[in-house]
N, C-alpha and C. Protein backbone atom coordinates (compact mmCIF):
# COMPACT_ATOMS: atom_id res chain seq x y z
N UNK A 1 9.89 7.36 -18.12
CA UNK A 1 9.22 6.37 -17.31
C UNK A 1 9.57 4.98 -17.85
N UNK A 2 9.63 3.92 -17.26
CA UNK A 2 9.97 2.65 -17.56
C UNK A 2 9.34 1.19 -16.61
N UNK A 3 8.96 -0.04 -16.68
CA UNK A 3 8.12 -0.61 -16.60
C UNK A 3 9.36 -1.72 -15.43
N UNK A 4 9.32 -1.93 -14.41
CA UNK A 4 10.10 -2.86 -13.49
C UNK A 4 9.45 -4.08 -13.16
N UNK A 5 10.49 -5.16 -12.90
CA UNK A 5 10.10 -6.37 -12.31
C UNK A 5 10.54 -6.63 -11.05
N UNK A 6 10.40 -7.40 -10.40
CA UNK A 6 11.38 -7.95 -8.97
C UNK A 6 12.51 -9.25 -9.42
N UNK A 7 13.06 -9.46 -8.53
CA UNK A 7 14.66 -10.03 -9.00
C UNK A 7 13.65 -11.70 -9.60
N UNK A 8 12.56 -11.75 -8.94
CA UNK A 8 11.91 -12.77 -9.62
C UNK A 8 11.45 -13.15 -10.57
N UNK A 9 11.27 -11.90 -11.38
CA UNK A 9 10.93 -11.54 -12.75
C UNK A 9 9.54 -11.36 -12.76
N UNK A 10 8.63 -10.96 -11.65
CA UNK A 10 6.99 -10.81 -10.89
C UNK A 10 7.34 -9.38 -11.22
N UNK A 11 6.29 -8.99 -12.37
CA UNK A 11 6.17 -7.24 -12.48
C UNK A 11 5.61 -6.26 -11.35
N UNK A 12 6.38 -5.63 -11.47
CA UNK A 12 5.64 -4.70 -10.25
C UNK A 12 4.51 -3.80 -10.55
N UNK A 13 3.44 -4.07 -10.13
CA UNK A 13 2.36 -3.26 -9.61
C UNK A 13 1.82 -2.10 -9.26
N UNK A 14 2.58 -2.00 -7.90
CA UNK A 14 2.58 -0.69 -7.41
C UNK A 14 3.08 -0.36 -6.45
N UNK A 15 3.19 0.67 -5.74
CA UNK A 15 3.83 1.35 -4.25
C UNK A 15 2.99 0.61 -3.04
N UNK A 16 3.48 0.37 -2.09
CA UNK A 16 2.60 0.03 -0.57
C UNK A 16 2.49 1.74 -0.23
N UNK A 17 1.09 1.87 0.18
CA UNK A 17 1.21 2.84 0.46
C UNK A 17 -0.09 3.01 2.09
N UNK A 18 0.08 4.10 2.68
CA UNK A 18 -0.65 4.17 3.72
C UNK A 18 -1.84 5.33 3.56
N UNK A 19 -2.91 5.68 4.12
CA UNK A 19 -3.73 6.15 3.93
C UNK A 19 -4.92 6.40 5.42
N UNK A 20 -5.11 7.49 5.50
CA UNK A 20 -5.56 7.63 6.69
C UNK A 20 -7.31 7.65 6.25
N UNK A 21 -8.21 6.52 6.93
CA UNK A 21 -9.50 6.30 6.93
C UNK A 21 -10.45 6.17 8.26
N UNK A 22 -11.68 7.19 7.90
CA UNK A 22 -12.49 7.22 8.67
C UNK A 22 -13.35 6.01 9.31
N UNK A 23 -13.43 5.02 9.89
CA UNK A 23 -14.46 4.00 9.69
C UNK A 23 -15.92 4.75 10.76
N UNK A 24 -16.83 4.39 10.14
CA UNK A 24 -17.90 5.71 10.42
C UNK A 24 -18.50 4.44 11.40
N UNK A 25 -19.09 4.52 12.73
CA UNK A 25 -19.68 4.14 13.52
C UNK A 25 -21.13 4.19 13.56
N UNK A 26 -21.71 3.12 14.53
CA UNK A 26 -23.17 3.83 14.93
C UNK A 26 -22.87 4.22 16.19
N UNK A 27 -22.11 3.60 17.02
CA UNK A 27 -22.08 3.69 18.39
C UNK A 27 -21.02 3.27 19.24
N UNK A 28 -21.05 3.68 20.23
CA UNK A 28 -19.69 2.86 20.88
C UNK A 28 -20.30 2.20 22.15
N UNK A 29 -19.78 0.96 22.35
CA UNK A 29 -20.41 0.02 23.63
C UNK A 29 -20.17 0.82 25.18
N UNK A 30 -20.67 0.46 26.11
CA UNK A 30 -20.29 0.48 27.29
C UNK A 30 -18.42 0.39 27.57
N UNK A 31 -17.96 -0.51 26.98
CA UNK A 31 -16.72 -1.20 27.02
C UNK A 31 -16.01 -0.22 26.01
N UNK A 32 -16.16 0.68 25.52
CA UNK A 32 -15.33 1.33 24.63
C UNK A 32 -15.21 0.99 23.18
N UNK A 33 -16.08 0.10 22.97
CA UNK A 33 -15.63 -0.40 21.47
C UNK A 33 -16.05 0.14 20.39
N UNK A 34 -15.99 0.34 19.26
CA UNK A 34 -16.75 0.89 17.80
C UNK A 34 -17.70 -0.05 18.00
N UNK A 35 -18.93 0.70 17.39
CA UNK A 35 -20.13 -0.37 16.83
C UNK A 35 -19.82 0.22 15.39
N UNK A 36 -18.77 -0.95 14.08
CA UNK A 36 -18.84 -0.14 13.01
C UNK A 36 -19.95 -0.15 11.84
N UNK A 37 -20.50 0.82 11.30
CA UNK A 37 -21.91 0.64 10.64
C UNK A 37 -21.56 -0.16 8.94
N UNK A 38 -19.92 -0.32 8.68
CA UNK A 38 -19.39 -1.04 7.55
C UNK A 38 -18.80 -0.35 6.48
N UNK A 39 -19.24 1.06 6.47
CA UNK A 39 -18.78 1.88 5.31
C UNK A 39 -17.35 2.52 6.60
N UNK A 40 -16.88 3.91 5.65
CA UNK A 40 -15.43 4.27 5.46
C UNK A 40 -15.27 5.30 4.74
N UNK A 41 -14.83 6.64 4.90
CA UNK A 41 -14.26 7.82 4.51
C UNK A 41 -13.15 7.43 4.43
N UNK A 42 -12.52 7.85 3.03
CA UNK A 42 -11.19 7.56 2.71
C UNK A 42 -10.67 9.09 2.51
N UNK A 43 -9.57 9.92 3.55
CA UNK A 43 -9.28 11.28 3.26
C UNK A 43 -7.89 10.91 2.48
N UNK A 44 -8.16 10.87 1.22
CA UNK A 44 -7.30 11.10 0.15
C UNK A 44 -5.94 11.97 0.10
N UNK A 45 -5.97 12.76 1.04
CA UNK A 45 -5.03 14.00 1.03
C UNK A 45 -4.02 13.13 2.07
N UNK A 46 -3.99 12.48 2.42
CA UNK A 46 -3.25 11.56 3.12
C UNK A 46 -2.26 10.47 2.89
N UNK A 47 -2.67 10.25 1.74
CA UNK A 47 -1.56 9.25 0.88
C UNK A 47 -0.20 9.22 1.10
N UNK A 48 0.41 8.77 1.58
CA UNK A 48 1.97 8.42 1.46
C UNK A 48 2.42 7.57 1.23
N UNK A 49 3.33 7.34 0.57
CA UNK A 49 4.52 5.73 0.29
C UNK A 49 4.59 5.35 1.68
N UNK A 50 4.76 3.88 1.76
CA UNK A 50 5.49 3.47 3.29
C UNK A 50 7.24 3.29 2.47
N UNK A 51 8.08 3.30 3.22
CA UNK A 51 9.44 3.45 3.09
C UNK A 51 9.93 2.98 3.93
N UNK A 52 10.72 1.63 3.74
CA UNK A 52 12.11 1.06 4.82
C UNK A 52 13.31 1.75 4.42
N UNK A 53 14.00 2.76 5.75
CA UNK A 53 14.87 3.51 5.63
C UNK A 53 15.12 4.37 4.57
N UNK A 54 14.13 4.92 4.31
CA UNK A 54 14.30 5.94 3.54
C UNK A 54 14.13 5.23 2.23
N UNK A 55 13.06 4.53 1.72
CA UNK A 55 13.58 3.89 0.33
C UNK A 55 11.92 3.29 -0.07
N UNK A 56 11.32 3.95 -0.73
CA UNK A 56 9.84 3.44 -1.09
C UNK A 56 9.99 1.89 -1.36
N UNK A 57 8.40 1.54 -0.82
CA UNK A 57 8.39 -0.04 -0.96
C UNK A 57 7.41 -0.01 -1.90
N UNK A 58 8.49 -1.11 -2.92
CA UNK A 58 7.14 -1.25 -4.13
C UNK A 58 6.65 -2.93 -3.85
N UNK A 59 5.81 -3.24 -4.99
CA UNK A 59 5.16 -4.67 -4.56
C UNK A 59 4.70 -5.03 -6.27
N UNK A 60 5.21 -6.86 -6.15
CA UNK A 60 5.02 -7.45 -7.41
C UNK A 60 3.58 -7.81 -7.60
N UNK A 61 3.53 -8.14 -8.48
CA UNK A 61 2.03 -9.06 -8.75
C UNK A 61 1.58 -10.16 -7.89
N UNK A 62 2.63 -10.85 -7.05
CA UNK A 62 2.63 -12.15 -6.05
C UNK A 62 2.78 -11.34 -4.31
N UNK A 63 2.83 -9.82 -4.83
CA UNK A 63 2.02 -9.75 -3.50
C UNK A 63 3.49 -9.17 -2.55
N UNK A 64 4.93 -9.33 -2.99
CA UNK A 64 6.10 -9.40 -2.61
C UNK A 64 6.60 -7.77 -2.32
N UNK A 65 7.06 -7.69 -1.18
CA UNK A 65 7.18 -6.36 -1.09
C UNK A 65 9.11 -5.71 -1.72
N UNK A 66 9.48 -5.18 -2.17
CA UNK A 66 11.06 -5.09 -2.89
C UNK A 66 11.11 -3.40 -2.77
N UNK A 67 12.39 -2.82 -2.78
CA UNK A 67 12.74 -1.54 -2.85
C UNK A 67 13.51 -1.37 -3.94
N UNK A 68 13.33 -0.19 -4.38
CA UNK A 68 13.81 0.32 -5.45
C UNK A 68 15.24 -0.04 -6.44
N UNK A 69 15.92 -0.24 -5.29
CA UNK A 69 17.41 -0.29 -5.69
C UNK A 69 17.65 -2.16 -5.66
N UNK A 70 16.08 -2.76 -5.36
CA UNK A 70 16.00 -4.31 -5.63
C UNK A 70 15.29 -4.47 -6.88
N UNK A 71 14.84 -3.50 -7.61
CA UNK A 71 14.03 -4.16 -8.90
C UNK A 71 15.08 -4.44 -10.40
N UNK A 72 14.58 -5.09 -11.29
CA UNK A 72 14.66 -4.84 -12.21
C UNK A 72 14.39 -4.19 -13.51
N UNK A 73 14.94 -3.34 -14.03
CA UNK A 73 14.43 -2.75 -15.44
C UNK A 73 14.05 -3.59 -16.24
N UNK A 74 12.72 -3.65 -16.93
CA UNK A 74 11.83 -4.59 -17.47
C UNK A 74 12.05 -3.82 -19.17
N UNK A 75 13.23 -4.71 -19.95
CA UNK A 75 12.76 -4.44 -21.12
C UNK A 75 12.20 -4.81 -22.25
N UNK A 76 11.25 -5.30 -21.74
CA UNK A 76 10.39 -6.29 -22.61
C UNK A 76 10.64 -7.76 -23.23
N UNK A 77 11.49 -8.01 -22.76
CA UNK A 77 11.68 -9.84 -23.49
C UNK A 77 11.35 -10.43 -22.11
């Protein structure tokens, strides 16, 4: 395992990732809308990387989204 930066030298963080969530309702309007009550079921078993063309998107500390074959190996200086 080894510790990456972006070509900016902004350490990377972590994966963008997607996640499928419940937002729990009280009701729905006439008009079709959620009435949402504020909370959220998060089904965990759902997790995936998002990926441009086949290629996980990671993300720096500034928020920057970079792929794999864009980072840098971070060796400590």
């Amino acid at each position: 395992m080894a510790r990456y930066k972006s070509p900016t030298g902004s350490p990377i963080i972590g994966a963008a990732e997607v996640i499928r969530v419940t937002a729990i309702i009280l009701g729905i309007t006439d008009e079709g809308e959620p009435v949402y009550s504020g909370e959220s079921e998060v089904e965990w078993d759902t997790q995936a990387p998002i990926e441009d063309d086949g290629k996980i998107i990671f993300v720096d500390a500034e928020g920057v989204e970079w792929t794999f074959d864009e980072l840098v190996k971070d060796d400590g200086r």
